[in-house]
N, C-alpha and C. Protein backbone atom coordinates (compact mmCIF):
# COMPACT_ATOMS: atom_id res chain seq x y z
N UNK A 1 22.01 -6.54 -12.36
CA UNK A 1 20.65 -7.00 -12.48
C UNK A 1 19.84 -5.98 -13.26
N UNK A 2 19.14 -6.32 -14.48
CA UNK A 2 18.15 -5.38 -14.71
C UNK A 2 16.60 -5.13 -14.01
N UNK A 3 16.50 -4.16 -14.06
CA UNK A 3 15.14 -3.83 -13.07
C UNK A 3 14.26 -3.76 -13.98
N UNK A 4 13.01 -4.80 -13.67
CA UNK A 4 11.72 -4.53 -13.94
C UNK A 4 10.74 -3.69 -13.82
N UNK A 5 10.22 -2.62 -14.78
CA UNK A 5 9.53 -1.77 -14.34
C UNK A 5 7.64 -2.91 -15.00
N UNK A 6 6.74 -2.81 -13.98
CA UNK A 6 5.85 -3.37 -14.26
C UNK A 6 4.29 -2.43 -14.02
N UNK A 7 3.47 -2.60 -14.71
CA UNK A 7 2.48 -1.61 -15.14
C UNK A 7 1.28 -2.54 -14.32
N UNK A 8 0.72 -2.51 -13.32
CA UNK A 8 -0.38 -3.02 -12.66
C UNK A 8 -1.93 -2.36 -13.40
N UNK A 9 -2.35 -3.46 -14.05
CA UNK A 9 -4.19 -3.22 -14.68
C UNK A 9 -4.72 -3.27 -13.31
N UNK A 10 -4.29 -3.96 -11.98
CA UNK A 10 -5.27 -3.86 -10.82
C UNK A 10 -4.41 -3.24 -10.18
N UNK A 11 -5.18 -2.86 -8.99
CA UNK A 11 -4.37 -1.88 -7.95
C UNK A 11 -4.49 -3.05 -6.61
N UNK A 12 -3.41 -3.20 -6.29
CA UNK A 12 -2.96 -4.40 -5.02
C UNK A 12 -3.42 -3.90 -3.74
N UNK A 13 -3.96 -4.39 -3.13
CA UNK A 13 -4.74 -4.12 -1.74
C UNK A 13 -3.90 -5.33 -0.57
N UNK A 14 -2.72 -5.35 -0.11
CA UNK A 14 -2.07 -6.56 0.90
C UNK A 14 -2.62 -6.33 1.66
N UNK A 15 -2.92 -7.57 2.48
CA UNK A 15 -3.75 -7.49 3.86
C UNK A 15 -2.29 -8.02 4.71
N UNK A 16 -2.19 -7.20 6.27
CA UNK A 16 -0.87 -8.16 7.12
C UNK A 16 -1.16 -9.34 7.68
N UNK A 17 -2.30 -9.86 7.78
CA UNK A 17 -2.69 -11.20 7.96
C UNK A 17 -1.39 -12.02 7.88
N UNK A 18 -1.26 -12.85 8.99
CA UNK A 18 -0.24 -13.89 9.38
C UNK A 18 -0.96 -15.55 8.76
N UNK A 19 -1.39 -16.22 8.13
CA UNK A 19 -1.94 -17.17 7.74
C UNK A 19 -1.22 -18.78 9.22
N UNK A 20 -1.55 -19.36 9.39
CA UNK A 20 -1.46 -20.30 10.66
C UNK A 20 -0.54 -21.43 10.27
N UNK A 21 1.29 -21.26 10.59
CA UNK A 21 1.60 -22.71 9.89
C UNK A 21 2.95 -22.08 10.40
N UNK A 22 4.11 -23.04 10.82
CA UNK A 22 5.22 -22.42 11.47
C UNK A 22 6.42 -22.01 10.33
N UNK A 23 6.13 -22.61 9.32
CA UNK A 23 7.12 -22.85 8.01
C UNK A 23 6.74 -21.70 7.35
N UNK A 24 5.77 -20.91 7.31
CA UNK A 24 5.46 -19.91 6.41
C UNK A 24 4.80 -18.56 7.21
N UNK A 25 5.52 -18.58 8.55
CA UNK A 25 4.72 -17.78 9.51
C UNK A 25 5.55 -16.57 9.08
N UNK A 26 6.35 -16.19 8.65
CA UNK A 26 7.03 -15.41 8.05
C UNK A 26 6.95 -14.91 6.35
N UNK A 27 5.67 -15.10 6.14
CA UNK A 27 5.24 -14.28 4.78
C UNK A 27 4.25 -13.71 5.05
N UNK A 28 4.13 -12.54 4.76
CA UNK A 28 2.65 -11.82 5.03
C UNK A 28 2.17 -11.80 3.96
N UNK A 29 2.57 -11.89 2.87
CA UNK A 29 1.84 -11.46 1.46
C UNK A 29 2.36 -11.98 0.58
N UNK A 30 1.59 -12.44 -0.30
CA UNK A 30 1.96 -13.54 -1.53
C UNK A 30 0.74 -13.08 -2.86
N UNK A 31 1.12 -13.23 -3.66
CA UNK A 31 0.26 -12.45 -5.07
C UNK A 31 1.15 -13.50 -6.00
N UNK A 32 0.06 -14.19 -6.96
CA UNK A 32 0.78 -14.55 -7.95
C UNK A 32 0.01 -13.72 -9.18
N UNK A 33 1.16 -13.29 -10.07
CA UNK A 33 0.77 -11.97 -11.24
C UNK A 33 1.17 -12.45 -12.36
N UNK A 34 0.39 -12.23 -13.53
CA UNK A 34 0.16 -13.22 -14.81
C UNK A 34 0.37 -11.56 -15.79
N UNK A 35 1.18 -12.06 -16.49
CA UNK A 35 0.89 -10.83 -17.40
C UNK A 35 1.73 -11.09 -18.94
N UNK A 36 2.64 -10.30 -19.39
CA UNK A 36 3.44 -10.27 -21.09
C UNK A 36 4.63 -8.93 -20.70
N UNK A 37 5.69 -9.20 -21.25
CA UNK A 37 6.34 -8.28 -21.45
C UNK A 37 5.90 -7.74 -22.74
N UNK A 38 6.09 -6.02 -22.43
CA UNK A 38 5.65 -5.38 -23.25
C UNK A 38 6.49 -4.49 -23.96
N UNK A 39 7.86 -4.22 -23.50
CA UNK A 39 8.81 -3.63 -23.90
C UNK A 39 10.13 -4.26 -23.18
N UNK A 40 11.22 -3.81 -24.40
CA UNK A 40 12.62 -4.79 -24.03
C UNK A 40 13.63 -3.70 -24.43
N UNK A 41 13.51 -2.45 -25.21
CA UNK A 41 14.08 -1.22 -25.98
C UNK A 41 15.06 -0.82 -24.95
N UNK A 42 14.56 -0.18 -23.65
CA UNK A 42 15.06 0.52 -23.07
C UNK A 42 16.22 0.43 -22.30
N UNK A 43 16.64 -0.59 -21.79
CA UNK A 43 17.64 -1.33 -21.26
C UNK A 43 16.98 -1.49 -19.76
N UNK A 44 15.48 -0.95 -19.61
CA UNK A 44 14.70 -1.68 -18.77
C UNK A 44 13.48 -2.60 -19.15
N UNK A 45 13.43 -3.85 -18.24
CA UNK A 45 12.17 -4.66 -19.19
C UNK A 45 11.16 -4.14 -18.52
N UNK A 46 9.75 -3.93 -19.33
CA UNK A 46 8.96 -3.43 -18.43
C UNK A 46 7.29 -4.78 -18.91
N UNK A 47 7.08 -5.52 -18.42
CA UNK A 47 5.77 -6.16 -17.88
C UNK A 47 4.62 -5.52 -17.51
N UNK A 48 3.58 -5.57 -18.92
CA UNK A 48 2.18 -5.71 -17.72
C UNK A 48 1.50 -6.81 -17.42
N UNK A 49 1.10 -6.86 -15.92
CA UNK A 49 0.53 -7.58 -15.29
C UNK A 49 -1.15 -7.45 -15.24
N UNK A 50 -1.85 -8.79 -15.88
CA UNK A 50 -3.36 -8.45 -16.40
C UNK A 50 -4.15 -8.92 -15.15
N UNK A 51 -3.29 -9.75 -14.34
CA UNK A 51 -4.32 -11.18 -13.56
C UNK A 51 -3.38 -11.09 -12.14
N UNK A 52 -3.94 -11.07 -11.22
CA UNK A 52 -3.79 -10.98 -9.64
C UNK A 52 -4.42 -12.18 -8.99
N UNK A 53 -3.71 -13.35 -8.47
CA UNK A 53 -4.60 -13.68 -7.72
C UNK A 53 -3.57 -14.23 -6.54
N UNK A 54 -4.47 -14.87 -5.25
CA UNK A 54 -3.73 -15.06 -4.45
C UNK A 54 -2.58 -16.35 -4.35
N UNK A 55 -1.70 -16.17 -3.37
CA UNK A 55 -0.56 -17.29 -3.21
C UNK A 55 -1.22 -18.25 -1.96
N UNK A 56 -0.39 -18.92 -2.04
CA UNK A 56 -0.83 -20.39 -1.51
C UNK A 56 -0.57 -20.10 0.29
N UNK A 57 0.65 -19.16 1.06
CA UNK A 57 1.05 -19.25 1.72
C UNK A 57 0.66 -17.69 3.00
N UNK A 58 -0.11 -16.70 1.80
CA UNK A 58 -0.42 -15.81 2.93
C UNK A 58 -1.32 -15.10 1.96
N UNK A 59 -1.98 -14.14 2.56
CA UNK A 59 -3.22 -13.65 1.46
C UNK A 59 -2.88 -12.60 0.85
N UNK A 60 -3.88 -11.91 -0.11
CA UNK A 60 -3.20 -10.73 -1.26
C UNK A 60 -4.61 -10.70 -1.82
N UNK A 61 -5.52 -9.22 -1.59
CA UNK A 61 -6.17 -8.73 -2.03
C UNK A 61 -5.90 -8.12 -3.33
N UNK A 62 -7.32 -8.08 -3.76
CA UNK A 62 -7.09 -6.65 -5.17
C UNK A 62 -8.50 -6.27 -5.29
N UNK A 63 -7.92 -4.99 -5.86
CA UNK A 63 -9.50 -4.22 -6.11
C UNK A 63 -9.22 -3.87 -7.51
N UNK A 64 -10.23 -3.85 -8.55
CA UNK A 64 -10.43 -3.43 -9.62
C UNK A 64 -10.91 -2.57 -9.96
N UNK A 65 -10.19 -1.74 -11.08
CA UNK A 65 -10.72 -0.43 -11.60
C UNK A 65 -9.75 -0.05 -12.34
N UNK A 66 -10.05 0.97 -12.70
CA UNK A 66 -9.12 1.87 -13.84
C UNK A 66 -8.12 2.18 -13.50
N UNK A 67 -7.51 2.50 -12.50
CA UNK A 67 -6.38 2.92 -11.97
C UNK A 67 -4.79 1.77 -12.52
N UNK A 68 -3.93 2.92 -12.88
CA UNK A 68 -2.75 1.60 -12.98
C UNK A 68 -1.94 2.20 -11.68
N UNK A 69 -0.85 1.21 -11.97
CA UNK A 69 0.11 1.14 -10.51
C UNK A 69 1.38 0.77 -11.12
N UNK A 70 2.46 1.49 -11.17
CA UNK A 70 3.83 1.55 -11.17
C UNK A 70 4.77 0.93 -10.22
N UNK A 71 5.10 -0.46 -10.23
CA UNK A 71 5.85 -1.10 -9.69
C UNK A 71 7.35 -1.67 -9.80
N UNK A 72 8.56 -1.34 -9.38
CA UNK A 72 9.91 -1.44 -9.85
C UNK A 72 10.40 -2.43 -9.10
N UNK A 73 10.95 -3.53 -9.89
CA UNK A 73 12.13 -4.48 -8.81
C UNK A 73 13.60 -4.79 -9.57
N UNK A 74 13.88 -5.25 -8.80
CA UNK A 74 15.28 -6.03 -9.54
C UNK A 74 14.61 -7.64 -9.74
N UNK A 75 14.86 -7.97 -11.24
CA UNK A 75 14.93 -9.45 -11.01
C UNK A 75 15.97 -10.27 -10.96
N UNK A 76 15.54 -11.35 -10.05
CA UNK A 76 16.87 -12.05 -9.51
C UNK A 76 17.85 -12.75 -11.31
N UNK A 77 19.28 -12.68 -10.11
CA UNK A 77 20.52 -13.01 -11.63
C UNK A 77 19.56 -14.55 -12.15
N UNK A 78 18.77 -15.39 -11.30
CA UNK A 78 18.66 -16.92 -12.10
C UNK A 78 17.18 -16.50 -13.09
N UNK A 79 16.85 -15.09 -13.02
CA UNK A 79 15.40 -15.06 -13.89
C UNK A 79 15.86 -15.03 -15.46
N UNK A 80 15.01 -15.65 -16.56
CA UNK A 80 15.60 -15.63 -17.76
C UNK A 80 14.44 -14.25 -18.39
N UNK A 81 14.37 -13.43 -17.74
CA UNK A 81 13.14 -12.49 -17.81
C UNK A 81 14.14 -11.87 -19.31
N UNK A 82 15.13 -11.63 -18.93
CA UNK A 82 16.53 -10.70 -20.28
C UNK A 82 16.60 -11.68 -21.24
N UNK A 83 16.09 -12.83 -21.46
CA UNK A 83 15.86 -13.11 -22.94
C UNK A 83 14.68 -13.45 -23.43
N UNK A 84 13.65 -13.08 -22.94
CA UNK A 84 12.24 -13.56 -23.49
C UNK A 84 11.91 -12.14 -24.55
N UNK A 85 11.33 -12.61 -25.59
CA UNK A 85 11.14 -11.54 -26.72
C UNK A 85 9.68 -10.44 -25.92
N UNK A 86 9.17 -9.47 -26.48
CA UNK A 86 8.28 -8.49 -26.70
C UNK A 86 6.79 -9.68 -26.97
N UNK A 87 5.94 -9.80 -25.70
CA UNK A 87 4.74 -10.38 -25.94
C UNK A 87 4.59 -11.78 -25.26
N UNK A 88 6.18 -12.35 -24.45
CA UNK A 88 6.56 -13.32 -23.91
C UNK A 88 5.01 -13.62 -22.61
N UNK A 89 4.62 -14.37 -22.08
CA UNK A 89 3.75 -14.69 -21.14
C UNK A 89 4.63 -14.88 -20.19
N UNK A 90 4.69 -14.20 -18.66
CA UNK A 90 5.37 -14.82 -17.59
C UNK A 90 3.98 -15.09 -16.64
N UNK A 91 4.76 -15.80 -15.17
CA UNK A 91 4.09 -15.42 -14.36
C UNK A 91 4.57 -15.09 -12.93
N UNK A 92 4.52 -14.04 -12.27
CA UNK A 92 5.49 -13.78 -11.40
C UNK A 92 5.05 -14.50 -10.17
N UNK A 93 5.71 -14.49 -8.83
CA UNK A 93 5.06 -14.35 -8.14
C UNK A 93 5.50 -13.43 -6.81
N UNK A 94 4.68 -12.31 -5.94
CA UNK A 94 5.54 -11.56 -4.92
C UNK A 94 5.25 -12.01 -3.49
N UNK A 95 6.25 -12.30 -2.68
CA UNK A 95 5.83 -12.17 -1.61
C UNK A 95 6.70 -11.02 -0.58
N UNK A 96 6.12 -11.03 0.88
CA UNK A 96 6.63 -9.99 1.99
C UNK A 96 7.18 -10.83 2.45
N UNK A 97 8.35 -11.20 3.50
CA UNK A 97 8.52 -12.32 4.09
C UNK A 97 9.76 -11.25 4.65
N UNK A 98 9.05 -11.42 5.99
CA UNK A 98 10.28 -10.67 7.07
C UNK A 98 10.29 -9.27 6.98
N UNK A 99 9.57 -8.66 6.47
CA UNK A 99 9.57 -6.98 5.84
C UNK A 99 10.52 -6.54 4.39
N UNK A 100 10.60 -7.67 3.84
CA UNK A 100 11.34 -7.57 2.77
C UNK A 100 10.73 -8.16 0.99
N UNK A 101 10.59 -7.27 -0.04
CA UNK A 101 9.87 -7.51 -0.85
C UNK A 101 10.57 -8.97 -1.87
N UNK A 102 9.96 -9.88 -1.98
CA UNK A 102 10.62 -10.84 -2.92
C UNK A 102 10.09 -11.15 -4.24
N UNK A 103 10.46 -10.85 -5.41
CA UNK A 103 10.20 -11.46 -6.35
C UNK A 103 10.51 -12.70 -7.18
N UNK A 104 9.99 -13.60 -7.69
CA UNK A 104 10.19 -14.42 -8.39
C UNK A 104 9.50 -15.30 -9.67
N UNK A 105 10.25 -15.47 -10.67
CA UNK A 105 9.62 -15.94 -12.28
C UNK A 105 9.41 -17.03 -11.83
N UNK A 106 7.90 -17.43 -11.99
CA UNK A 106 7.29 -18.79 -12.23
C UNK A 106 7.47 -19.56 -13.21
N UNK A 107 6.78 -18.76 -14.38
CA UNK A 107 7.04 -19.55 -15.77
C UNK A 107 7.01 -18.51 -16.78
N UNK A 108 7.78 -18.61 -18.04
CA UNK A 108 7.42 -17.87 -18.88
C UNK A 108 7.66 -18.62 -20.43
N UNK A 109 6.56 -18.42 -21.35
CA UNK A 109 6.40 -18.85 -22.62
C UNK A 109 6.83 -17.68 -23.76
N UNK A 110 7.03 -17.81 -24.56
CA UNK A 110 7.54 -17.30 -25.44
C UNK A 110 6.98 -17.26 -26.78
């Protein structure tokens, strides 16, 4: 798997808030993140992420400011993140679910 290194313009604030529903009582945190790959050189892809907002299933603060934030994952083997060119639009989305970090590609244009 190649690992995503991703460059946060906002700095992520998760709240542990449990949101009320038995099917999703097991996500604490959900963020959907809008951004471009910005480099593909390294034999790591690295994404910045411009736009934070929340997921449908548990909440996800942000605070704005100058500060960036250095974030690393693996993306999963079904993401086509390893062939989108330099400037590609994705949109990710993260959640917590069980104490465990999940990522996943929404959409990405090219």
């Amino acid at each position: 798997m190649k690992i995503v290194k991703a460059c946060l313009l906002s700095t992520l604030v998760a709240t542990g808030a449990i949101t009320s529903g038995v099917a999703n009582a097991d996500v604490t945190r959900e963020c959907i993140l809008t951004g471009h790959v910005n480099d593909t050189s390294s034999g790591q892809i690295r994404v910045t992420f411009r736009d934070i907002a929340a997921g449908d299933n548990a909440p996800c603060r942000m605070k704005r400011g100058k500060a960036r934030a250095s974030i690393r994952f693996k993306a999963s083997e079904l993401d086509q993140i390893r062939s989108l060119p330099e400037g590609a639009e994705i949109t990710y989305r993260y959640q917590r679910r069980n104490g465990k970090d999940e990522w996943q590609l929404l959409t990405s244009e090219s």
